[in-house]
N, C-alpha and C. Protein backbone atom coordinates (compact mmCIF):
# COMPACT_ATOMS: atom_id res chain seq x y z
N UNK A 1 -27.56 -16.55 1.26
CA UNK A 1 -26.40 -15.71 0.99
C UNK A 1 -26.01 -15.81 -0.48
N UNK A 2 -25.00 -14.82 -0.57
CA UNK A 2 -25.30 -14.62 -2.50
C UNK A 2 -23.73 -15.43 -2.22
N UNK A 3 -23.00 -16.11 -3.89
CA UNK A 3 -21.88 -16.39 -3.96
C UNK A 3 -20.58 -15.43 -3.56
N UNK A 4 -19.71 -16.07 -2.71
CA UNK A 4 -19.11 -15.51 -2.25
C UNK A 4 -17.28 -15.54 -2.94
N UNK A 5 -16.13 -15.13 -2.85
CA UNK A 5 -15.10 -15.50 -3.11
C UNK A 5 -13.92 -15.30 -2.59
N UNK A 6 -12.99 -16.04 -2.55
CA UNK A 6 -11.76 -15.57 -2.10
C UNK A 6 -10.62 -14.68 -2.77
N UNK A 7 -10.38 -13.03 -2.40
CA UNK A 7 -9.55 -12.77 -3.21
C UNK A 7 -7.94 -12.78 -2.87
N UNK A 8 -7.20 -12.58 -3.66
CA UNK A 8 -5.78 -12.90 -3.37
C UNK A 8 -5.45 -11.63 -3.89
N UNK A 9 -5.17 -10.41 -3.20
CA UNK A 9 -5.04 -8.82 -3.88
C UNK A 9 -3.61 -9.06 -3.31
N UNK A 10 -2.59 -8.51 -4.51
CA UNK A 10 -1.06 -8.11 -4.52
C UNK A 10 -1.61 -6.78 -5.05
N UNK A 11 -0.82 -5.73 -3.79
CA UNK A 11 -0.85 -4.19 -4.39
C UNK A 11 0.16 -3.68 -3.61
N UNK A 12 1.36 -3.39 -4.31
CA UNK A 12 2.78 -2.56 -4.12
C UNK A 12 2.96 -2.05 -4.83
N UNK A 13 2.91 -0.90 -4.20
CA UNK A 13 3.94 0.79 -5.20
C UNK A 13 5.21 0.71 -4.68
N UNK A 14 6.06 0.30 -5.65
CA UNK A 14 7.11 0.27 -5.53
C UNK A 14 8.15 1.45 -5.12
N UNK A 15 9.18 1.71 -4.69
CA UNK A 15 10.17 2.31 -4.34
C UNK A 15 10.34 2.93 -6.05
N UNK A 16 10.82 4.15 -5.95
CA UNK A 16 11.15 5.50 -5.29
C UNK A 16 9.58 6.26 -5.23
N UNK A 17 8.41 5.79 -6.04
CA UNK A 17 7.09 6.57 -6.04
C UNK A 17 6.78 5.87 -4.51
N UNK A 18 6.72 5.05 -3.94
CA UNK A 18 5.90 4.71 -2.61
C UNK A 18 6.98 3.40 -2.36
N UNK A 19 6.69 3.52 -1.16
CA UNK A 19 7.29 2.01 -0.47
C UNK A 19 5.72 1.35 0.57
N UNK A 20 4.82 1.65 -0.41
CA UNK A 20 3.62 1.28 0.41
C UNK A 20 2.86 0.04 -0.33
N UNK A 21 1.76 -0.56 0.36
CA UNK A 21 1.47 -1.66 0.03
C UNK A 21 0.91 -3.10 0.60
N UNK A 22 0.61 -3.76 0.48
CA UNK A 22 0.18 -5.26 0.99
C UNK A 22 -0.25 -6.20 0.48
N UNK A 23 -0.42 -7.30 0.88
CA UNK A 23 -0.95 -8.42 0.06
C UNK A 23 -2.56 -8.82 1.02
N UNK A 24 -3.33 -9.02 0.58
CA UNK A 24 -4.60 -9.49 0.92
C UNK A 24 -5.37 -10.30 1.07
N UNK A 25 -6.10 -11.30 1.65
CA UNK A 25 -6.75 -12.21 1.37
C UNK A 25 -8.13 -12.00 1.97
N UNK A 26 -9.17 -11.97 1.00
CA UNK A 26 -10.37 -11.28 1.46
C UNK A 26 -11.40 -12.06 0.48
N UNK A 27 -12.23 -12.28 1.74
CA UNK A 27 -13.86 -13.05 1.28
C UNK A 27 -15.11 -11.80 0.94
N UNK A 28 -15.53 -11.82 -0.35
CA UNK A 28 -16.46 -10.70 -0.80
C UNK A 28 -16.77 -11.25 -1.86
N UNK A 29 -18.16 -10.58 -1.51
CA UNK A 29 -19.31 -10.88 -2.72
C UNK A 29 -18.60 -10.77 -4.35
N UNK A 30 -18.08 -9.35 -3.96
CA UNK A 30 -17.95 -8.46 -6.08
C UNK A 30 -16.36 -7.58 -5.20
N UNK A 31 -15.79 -7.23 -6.55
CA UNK A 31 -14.88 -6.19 -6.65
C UNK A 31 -15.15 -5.06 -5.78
N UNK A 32 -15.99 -4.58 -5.59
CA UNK A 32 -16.34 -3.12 -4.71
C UNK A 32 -16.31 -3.55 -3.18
N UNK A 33 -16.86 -5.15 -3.22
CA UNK A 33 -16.76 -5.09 -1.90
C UNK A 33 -15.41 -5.55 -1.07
N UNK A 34 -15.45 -6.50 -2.13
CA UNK A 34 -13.21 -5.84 -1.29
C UNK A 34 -12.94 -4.94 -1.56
N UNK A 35 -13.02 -4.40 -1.78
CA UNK A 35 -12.34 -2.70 -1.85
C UNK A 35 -12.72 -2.02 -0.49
N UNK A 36 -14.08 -2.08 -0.43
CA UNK A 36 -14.60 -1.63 0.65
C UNK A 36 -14.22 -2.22 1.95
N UNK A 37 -13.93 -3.36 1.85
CA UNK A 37 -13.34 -4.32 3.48
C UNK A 37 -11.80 -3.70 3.44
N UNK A 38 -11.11 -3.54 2.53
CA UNK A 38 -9.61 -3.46 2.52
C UNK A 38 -9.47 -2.02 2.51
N UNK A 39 -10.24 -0.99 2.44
CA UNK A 39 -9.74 1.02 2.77
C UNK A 39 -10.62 0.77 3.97
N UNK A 40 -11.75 0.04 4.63
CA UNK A 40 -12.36 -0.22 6.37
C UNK A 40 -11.47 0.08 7.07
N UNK A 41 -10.66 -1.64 6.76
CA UNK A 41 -9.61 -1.54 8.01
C UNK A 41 -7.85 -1.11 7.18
N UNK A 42 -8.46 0.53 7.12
CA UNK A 42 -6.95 1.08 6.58
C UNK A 42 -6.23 1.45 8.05
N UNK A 43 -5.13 1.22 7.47
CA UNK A 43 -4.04 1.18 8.75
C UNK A 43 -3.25 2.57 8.02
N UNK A 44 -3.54 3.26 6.74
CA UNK A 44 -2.76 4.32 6.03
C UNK A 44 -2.52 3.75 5.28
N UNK A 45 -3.16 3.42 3.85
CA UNK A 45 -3.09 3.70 2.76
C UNK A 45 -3.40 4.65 2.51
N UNK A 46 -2.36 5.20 1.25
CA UNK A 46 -2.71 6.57 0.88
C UNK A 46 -3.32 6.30 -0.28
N UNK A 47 -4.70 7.42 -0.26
CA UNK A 47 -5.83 7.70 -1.17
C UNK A 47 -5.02 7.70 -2.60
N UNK A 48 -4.14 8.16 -2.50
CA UNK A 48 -3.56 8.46 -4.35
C UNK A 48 -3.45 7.25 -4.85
N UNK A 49 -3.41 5.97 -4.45
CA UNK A 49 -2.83 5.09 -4.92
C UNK A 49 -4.43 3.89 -5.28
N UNK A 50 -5.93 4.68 -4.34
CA UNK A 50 -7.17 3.59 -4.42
C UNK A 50 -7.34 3.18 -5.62
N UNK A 51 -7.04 4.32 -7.00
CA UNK A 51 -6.89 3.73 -8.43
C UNK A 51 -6.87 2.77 -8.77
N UNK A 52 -5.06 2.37 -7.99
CA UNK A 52 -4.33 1.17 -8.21
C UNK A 52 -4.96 -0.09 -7.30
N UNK A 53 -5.24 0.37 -6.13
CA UNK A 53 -5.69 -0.48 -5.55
C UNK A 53 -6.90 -1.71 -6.17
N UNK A 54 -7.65 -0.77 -6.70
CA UNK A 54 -9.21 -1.26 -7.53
C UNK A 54 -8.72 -1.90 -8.93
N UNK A 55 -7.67 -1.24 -9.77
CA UNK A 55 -6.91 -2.08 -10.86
C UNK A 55 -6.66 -3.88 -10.32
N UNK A 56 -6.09 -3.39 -9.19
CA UNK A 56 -5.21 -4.51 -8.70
C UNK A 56 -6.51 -6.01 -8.18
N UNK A 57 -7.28 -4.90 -7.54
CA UNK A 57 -8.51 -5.87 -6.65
C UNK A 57 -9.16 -7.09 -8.26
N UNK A 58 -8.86 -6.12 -9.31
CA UNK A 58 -9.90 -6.94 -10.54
C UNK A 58 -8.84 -7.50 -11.02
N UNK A 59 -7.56 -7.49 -10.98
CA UNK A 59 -6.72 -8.94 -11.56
C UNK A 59 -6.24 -9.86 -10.64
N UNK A 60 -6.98 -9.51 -9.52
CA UNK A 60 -6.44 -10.47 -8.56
C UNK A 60 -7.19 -12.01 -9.02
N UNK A 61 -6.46 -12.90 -8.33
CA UNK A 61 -7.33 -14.41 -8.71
C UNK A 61 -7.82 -14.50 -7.58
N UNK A 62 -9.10 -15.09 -7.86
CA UNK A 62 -10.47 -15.54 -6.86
C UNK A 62 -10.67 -17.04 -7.26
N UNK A 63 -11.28 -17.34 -5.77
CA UNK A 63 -11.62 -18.70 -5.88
C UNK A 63 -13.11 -18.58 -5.38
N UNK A 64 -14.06 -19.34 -6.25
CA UNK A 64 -15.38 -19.45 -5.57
C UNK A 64 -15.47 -19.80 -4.25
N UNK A 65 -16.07 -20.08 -2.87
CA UNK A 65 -15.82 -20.45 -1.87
C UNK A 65 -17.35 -21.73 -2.30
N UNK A 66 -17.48 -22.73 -1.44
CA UNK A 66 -18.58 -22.93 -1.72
C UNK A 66 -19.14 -23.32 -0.72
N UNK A 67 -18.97 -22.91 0.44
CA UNK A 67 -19.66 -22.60 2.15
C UNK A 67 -20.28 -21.47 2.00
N UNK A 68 -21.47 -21.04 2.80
CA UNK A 68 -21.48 -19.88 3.01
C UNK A 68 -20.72 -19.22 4.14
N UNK A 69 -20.13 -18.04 3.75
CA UNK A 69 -19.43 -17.22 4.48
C UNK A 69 -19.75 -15.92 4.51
N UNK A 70 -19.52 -15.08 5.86
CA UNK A 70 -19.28 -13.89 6.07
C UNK A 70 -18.11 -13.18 5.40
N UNK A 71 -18.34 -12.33 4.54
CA UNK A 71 -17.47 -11.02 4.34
C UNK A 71 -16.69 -10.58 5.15
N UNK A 72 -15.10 -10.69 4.48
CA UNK A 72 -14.10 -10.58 5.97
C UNK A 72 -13.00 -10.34 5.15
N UNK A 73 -11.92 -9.66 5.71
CA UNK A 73 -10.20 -9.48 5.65
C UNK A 73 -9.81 -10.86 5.98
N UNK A 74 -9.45 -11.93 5.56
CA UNK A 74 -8.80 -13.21 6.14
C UNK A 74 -7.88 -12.95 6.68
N UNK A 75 -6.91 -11.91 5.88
CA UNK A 75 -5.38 -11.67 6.61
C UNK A 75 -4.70 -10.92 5.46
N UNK A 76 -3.86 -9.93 6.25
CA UNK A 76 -3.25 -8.95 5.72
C UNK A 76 -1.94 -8.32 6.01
N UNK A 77 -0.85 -8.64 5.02
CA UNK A 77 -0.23 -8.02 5.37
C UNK A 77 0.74 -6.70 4.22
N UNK A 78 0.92 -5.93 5.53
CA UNK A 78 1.15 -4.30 4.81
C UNK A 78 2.10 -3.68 5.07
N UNK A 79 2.51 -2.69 4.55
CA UNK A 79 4.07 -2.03 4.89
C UNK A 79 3.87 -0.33 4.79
């Protein structure tokens, strides 16, 4: 398995443009592939905002994991 990481994604659009949003914790290879685990299991995020989302996914802080692990949503929560 290739290196894996833990990301810690904060993404809120704030009030009055959106009251939408969540915080993330997600095991993935690269940037694309959280992205890709976190619009999977969309519960309604709205598309206008994936921009921000992908801004957000690359300043998030990661931790190397150093098990191998499966690619996964750890836990999520959204509004």
């Amino acid at each position: 398995m290739n290196q894996k990481f833990l990301y810690i994604v904060d993404h809120f659009i704030p009030f009055p443009q959106s009251e939408y949003g969540g915080l993330w914790n997600v095991v993935a290879e690269h940037d694309d592939e959280c992205f890709d685990l976190i619009i999977n299991g969309d519960d309604g995020l709205n598309q206008q905002y994936y921009n921000r989302l992908r801004e957000n996914i690359s300043k998030a802080p990661t931790f190397a994991l150093t098990n191998d692990h499966e690619s996964y949503v750890v836990e999520e929560f959204t509004t």
